[in-house]
Every structure is written in structure tokens, then in C-alpha cells.
Protein backbone atom coordinates (compact mmCIF):
# COMPACT_ATOMS: atom_id res chain seq x y z
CA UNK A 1 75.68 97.93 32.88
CA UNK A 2 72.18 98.94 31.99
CA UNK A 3 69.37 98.42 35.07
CA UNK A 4 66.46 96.40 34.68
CA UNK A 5 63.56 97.17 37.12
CA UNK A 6 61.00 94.17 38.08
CA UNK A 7 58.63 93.56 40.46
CA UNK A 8 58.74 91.12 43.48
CA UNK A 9 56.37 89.83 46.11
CA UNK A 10 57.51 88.46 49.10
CA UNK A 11 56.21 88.27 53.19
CA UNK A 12 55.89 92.12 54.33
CA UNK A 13 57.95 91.09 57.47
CA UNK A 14 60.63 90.08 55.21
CA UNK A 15 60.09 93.36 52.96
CA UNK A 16 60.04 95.24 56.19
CA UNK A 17 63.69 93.70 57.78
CA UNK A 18 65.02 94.32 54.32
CA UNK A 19 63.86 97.71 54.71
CA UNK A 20 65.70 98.82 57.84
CA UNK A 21 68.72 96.84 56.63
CA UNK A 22 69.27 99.17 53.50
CA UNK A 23 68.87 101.71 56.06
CA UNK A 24 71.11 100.86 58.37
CA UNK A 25 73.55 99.95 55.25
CA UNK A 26 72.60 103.53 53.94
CA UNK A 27 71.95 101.69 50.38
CA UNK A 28 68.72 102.22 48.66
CA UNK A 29 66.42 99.81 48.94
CA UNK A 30 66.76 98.61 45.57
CA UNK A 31 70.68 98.27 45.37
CA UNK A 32 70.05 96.13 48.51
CA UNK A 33 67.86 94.02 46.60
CA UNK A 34 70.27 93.53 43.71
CA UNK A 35 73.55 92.93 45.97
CA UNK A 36 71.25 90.45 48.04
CA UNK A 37 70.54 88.69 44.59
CA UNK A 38 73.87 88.98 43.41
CA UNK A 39 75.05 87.41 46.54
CA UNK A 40 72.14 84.41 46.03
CA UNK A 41 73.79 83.45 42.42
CA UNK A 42 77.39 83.65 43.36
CA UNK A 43 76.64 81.30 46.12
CA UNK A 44 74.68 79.15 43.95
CA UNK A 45 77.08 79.04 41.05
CA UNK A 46 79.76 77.53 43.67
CA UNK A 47 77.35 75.50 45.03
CA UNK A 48 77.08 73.92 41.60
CA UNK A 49 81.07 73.73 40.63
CA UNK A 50 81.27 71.89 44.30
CA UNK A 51 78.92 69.17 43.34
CA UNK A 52 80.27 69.02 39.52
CA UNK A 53 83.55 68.57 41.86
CA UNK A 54 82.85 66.06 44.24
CA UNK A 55 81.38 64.18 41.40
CA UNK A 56 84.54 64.00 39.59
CA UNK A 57 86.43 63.26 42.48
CA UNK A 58 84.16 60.27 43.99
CA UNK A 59 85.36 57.09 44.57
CA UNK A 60 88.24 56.04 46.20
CA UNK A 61 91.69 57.79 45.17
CA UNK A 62 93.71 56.30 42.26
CA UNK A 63 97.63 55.96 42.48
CA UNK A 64 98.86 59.27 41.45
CA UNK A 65 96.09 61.01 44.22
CA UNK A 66 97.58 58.44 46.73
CA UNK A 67 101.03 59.64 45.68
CA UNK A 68 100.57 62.89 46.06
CA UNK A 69 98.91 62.62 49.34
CA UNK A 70 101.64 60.56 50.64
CA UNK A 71 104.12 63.31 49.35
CA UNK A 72 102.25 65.62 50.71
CA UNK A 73 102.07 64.27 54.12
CA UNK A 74 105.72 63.44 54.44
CA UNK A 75 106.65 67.50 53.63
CA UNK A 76 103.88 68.70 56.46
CA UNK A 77 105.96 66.41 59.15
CA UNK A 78 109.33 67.64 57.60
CA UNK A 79 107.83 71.03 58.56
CA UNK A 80 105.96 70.42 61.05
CA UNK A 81 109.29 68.97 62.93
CA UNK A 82 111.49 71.55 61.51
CA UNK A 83 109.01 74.41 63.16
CA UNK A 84 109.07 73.35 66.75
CA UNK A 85 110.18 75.03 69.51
């Protein structure tokens, strides 16, 4: 994938922690940048299919959910039971 450069201002303390991060890391400075970015939209691109989720999903549970739920709690005591010592 081709590499775009760009230019970034941020506090010089910050610039300076990310600096002996990428050292300690033994990544350049700029791949630390772009993982650290990377990172940043990943986490926001969940964030966003969570809340498209629990939007969906609001409300209170219709019969099939409840169904399911019930079924599901009556196999975790079969094997919950079933696993004791």
C-alpha cells in the first residue's frame, strides 16, 4: 500500500513520550504514528457498529429474544449441573 506523509502538531510532551515509546518498541517513529492511528479508527469503527447495535436492539425483548433466552438459560443449568463435582 502506497505511504502518504503529512504533518501533525501536537503537545511536545506528548511528541516526546511518543518518542521514547517507538524507541523502546524499536519502530520508527513514524510507523508508531501510523499503528497508533490505525489503532484510533479500528476502535472507533467498533465504537460505531456498538451504538448502530444497541440501537437496533433497544427496547424491551420481543418473543422469539425471550425464547431464546429462556432456551438458553435452561441448557447453561443442564450444564452447569451436569459439570459439578
Amino acid at each position: 500500500m502506497p505511504s502518504v506523509k503529512t504533518a501533525i502538531s501536537m503537545p511536545e510532551s506528548t511528541f516526546r513520550e511518543a518518542d521514547r515509546l517507538a524507541k523502546r518498541m524499536r519502530i520508527p517513529r513514524s510507523r508508531f504514528f501510523a499503528q497508533a492511528v490505525e489503532a484510533y479508527v479500528r476502535r472507533w469503527k467498533d465504537r460505531q457498529i456498538m451504538q448502530r447495535l444497541n440501537e437496533v436492539h433497544k427496547g424491551p425483548p420481543d418473543a422469539e429474544d425471550k425464547a431464546f433466552l429462556e432456551a438458553s438459560h435452561r441448557l447453561l443449568a443442564k450444564l452447569t449441573e451436569r459439570d459439578r463435582w
